[in-house]
N, C-alpha and C. Protein backbone atom coordinates (compact mmCIF):
# COMPACT_ATOMS: atom_id res chain seq x y z
N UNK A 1 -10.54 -17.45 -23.19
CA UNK A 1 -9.42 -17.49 -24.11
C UNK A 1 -9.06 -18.93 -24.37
N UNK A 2 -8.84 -19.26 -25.85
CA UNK A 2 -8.69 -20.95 -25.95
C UNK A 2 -6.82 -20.62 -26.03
N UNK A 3 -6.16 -21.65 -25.09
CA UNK A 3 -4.81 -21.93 -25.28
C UNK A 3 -4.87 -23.94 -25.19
N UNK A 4 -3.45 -24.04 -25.33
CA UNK A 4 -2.94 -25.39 -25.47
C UNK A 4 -2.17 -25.73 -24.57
N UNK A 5 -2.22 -26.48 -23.77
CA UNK A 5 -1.49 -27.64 -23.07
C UNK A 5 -0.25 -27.66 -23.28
N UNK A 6 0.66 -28.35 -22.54
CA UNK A 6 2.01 -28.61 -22.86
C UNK A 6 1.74 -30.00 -23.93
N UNK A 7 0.77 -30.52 -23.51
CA UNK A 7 0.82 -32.03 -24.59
C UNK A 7 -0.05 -31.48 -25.77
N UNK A 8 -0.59 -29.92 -25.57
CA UNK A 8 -1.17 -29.88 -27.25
C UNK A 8 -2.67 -29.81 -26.90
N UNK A 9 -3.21 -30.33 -26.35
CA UNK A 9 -4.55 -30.42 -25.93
C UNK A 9 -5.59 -28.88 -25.73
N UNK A 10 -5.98 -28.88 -26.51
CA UNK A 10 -7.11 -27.30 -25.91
C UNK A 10 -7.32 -27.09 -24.98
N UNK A 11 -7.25 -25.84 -24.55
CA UNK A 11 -8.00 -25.17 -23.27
C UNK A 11 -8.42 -24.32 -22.84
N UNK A 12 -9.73 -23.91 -22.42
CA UNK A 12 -9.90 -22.57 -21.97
C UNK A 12 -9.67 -22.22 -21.29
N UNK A 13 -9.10 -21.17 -20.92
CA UNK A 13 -8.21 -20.17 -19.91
C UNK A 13 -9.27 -18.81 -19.58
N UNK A 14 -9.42 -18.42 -18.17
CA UNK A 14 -9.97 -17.27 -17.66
C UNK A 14 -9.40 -16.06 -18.49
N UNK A 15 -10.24 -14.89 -18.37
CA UNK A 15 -9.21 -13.67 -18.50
C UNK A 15 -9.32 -13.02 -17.39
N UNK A 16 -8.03 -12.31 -17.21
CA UNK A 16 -7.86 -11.80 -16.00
C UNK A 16 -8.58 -10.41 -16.21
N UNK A 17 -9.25 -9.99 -15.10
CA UNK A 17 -9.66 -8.48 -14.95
C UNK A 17 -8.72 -7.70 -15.39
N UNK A 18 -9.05 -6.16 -15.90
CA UNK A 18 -8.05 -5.58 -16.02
C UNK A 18 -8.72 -4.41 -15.58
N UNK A 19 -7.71 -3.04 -15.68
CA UNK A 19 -8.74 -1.73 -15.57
C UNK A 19 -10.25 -1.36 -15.27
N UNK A 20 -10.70 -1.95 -16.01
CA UNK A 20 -12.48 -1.32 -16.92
C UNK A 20 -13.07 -2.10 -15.72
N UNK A 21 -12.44 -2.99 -15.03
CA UNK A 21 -13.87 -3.90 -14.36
C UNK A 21 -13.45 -3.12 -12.67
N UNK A 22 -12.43 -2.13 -12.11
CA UNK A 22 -12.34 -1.79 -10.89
C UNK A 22 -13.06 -0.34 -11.05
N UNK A 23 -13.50 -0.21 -9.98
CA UNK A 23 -13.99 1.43 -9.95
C UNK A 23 -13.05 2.47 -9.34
N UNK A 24 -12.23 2.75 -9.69
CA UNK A 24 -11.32 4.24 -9.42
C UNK A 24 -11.42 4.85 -8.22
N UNK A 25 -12.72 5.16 -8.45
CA UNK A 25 -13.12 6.42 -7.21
C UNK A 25 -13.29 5.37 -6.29
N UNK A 26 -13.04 4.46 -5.66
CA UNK A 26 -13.13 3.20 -4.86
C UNK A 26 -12.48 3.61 -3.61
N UNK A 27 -11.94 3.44 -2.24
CA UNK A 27 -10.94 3.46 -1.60
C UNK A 27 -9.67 3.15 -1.67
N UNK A 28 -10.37 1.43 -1.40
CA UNK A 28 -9.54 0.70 -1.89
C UNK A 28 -8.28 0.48 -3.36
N UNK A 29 -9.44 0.78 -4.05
CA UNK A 29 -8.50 1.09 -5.76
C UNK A 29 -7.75 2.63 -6.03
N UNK A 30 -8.15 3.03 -5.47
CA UNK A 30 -7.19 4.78 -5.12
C UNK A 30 -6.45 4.50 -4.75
N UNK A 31 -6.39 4.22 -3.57
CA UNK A 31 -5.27 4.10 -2.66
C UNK A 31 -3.92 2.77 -3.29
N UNK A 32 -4.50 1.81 -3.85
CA UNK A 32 -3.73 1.18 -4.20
C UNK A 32 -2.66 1.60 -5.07
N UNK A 33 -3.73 1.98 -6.18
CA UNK A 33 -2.46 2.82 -7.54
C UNK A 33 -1.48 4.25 -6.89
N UNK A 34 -2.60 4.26 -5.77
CA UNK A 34 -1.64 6.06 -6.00
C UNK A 34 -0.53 5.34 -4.84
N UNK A 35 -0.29 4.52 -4.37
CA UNK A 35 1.06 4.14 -3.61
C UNK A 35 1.68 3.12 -4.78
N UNK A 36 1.57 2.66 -5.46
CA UNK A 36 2.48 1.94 -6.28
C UNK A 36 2.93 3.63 -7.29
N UNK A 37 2.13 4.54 -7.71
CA UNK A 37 2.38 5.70 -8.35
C UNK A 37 3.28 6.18 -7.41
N UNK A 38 2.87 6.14 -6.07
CA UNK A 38 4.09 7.48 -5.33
C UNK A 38 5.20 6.74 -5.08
N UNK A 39 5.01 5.51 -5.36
CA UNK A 39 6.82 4.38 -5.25
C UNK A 39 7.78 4.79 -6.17
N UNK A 40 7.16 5.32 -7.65
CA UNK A 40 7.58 5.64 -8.58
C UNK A 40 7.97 7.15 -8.57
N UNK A 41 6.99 7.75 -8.16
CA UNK A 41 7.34 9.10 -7.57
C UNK A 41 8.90 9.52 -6.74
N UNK A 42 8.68 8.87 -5.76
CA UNK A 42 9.82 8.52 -4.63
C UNK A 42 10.93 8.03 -5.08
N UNK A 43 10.91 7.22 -6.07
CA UNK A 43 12.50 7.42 -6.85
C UNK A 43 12.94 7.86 -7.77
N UNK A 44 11.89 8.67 -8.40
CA UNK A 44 12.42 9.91 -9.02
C UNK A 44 13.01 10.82 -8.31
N UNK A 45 12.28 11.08 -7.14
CA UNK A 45 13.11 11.75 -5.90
C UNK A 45 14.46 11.15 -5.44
N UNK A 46 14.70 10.22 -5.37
CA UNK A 46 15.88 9.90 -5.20
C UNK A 46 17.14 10.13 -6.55
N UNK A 47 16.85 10.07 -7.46
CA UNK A 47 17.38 10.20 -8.26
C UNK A 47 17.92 11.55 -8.52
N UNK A 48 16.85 12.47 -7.95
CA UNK A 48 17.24 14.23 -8.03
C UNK A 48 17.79 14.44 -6.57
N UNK A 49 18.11 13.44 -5.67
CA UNK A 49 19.16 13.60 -4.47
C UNK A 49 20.53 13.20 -5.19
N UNK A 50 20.57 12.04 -5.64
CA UNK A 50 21.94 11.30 -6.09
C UNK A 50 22.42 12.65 -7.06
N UNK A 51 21.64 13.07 -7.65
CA UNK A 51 22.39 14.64 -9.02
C UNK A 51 22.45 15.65 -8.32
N UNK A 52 21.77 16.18 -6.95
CA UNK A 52 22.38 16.74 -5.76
C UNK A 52 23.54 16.82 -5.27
N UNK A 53 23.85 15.45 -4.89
CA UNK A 53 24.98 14.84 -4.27
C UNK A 53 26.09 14.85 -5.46
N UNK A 54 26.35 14.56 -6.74
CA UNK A 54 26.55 14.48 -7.35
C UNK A 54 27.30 15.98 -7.77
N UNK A 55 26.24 16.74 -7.34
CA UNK A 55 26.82 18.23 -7.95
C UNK A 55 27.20 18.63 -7.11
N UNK A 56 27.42 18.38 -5.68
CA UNK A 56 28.28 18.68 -4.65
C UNK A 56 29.41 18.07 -4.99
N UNK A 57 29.44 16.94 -5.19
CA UNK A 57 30.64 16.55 -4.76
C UNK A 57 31.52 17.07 -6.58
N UNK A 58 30.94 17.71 -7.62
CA UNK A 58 31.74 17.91 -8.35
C UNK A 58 32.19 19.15 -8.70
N UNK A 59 31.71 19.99 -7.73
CA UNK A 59 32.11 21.74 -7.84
C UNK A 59 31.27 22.72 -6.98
N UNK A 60 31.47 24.11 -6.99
CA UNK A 60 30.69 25.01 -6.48
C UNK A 60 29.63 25.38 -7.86
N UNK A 61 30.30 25.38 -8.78
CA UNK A 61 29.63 25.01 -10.53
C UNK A 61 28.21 24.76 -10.74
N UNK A 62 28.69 23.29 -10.77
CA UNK A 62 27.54 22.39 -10.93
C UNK A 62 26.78 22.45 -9.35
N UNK A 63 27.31 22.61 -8.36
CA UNK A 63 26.27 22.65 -7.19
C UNK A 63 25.01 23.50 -7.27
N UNK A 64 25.90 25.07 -7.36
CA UNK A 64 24.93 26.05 -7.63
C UNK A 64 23.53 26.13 -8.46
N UNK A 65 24.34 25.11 -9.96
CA UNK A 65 22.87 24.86 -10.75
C UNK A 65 22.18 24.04 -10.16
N UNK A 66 22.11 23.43 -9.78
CA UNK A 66 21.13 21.95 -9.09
C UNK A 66 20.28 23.05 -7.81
N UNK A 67 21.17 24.07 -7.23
CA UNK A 67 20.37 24.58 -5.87
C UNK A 67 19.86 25.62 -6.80
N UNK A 68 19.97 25.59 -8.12
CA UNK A 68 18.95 27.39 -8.89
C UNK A 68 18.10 26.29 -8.78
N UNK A 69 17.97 25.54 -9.59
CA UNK A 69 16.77 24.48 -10.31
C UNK A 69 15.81 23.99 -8.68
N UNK A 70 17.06 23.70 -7.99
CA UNK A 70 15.88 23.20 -6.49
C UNK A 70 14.97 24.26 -5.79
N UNK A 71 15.64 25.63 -5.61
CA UNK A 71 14.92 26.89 -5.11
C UNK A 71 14.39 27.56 -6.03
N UNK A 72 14.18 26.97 -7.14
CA UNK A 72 12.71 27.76 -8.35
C UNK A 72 11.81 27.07 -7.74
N UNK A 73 10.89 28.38 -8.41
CA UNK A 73 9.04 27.40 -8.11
C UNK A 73 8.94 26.37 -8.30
N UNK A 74 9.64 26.04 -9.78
CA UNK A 74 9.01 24.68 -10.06
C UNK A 74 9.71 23.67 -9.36
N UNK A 75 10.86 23.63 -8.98
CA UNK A 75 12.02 23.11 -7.93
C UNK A 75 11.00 22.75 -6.71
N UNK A 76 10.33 23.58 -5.98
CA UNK A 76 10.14 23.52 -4.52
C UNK A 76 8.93 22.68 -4.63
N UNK A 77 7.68 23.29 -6.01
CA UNK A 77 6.66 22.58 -6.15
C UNK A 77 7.03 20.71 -6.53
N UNK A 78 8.24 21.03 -7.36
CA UNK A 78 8.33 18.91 -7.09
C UNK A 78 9.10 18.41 -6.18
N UNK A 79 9.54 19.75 -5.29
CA UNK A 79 10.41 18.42 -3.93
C UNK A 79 9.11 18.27 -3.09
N UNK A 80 8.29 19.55 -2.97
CA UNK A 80 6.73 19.19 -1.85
C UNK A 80 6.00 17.81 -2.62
N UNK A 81 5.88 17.74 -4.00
CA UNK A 81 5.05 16.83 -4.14
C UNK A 81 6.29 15.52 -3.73
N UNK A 82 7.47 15.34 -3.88
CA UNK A 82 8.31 14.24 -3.65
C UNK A 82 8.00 13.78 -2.40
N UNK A 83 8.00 15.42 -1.00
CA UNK A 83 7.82 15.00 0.21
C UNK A 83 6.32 13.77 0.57
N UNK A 84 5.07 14.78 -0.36
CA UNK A 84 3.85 14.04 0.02
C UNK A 84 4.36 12.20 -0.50
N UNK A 85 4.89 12.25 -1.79
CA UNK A 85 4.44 10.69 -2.55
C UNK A 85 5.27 10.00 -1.10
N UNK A 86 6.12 10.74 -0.82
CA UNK A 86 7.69 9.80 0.18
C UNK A 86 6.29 8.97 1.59
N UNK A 87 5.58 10.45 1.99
CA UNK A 87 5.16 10.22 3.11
C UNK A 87 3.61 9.47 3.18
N UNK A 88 3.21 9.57 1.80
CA UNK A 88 1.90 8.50 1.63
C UNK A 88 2.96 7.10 0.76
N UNK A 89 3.95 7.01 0.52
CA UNK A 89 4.04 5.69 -0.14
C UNK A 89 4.42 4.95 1.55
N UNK A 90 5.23 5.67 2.15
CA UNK A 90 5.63 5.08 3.59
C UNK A 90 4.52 4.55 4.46
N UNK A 91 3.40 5.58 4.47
CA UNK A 91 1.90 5.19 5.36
C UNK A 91 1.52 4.41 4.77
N UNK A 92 1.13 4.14 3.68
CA UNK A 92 0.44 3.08 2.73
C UNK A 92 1.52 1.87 2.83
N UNK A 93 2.50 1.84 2.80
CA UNK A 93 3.47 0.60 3.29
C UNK A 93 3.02 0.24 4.49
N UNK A 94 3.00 0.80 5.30
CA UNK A 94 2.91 0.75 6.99
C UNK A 94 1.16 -0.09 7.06
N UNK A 95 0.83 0.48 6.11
CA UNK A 95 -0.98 0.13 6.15
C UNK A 95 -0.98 -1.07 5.83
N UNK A 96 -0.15 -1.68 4.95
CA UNK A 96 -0.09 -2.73 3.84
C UNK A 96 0.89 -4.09 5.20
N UNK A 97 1.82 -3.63 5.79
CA UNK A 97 2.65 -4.50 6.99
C UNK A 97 1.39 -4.35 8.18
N UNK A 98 0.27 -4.28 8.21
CA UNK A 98 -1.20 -4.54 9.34
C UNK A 98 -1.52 -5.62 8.62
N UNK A 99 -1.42 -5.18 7.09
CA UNK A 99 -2.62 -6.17 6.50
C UNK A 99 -1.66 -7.26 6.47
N UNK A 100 -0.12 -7.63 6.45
CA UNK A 100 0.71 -8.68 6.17
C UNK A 100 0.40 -9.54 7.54
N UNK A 101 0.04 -8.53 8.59
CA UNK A 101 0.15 -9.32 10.13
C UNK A 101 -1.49 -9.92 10.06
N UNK A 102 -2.55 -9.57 9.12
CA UNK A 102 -3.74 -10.65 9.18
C UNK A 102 -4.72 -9.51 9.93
N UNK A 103 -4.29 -8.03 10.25
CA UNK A 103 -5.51 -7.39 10.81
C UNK A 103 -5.88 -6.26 9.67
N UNK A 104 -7.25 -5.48 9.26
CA UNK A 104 -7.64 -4.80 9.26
C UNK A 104 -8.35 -4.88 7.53
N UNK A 105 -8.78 -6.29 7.59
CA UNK A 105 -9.35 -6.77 6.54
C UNK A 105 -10.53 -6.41 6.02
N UNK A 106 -11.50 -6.14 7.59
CA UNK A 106 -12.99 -5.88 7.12
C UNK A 106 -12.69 -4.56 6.52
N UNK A 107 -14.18 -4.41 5.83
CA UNK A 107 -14.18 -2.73 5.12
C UNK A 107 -14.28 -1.81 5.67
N UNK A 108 -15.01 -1.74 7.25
CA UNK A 108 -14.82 0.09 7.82
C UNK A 108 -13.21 0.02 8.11
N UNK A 109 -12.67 -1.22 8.24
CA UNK A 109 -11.28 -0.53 8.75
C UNK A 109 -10.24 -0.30 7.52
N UNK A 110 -10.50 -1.24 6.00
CA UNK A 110 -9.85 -0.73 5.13
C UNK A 110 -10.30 0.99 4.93
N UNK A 111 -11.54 1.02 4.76
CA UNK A 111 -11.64 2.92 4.86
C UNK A 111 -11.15 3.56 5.74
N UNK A 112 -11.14 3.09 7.12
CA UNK A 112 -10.72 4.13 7.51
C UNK A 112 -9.05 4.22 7.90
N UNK A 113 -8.42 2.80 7.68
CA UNK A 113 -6.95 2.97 7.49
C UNK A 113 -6.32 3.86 5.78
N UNK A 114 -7.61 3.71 5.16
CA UNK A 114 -7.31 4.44 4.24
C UNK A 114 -7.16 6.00 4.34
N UNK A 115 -8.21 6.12 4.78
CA UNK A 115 -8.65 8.26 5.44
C UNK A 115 -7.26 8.39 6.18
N UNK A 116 -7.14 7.53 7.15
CA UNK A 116 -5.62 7.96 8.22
C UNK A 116 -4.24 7.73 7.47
N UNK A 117 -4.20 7.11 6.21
CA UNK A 117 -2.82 7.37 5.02
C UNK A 117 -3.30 8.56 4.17
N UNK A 118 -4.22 9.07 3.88
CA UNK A 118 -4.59 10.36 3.25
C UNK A 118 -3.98 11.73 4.32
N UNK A 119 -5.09 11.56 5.41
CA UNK A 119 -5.23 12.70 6.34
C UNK A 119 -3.32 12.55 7.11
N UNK A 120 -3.12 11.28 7.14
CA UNK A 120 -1.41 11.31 7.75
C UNK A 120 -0.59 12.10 6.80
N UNK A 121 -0.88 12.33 5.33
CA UNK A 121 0.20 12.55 4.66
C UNK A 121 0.40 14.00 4.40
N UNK A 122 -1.32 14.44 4.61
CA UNK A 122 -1.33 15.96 4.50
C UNK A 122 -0.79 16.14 5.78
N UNK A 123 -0.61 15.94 6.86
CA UNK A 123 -0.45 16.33 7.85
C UNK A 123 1.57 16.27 8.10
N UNK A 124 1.61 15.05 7.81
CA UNK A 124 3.06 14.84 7.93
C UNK A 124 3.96 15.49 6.75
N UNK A 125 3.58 16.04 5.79
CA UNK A 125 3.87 16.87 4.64
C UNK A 125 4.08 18.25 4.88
N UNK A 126 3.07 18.91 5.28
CA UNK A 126 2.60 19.97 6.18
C UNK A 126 3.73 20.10 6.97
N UNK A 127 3.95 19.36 7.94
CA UNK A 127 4.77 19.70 9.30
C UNK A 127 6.03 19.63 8.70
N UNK A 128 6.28 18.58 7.67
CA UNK A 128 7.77 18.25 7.15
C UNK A 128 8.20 19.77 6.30
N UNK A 129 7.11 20.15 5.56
CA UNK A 129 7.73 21.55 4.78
C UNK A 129 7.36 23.03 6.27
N UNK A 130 7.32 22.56 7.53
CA UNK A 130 6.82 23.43 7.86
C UNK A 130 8.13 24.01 8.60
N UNK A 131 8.74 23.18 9.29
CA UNK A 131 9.99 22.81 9.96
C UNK A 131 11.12 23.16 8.66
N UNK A 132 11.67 22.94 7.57
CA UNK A 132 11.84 23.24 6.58
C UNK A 132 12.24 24.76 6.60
N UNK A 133 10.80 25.19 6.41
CA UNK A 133 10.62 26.67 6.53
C UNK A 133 11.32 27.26 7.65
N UNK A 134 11.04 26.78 8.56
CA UNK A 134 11.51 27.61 9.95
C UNK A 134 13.34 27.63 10.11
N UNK A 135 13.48 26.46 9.10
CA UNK A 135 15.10 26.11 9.65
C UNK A 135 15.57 26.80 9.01
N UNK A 136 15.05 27.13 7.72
CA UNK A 136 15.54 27.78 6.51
C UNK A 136 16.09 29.20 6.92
């Protein structure tokens, strides 16, 4: 890319990678997007706690609708997916504060800290709606 200088002068400038040059199905590149995706996820979830809270604190009214909308199918199917993004954006944080401390750089251990934020989330998802159930 040709740009200019602060004094005016030409210059060629790199382009930065974008999309097209990472491979998806990667570990590494999965895992990356889908925790910046479930960050985004996760406060959408928060946002349908605060209109929770919100409808508690403004009637039996408005409570009731927020608990029809939360105990429909489609209600339960996006608080489970809220639970998974909550509990892979948290592992993938946790994965990401190893890599801040300088360990787990080489590649069998990025894969396989990757498999153990996958396999943690089904698992901790699982147990979180499982307990849920039982209390219910």
């Amino acid at each position: 890319m040709l740009g200019r200088r602060t004094d005016g002068t030409a210059v060629r400038r790199p382009l930065s990678p974008h999309l097209q040059v990472y491979d998806m199905m990667q570990m590494t590149s999965a895992i990356s997007i889908s925790h910046r995706a479930t960050g985004i996820i996760w406060t959408v979830g928060a946002a349908v706690m605060v209109w929770w809270l919100v409808a508690a604190a403004s009637g039996p009214e408005a409570f009731d609708t927020v608990q029809w909308f939360l105990g429909s199918f489609l209600g339960i199917l996006m608080l489970m997916g809220v639970t998974a993004a909550a509990w892979f954006h948290t592992l993938a944080g946790l994965r990401h504060l190893v890599w801040d401390a300088g360990y787990g750089y080489d590649i069998p251990s990025v894969y396989k800290s990757g498999r153990m934020v996958l396999i943690g989330t089904a698992v901790l998802t699982a147990l979180t709606w499982l307990a849920l159930l039982i209390s219910w």
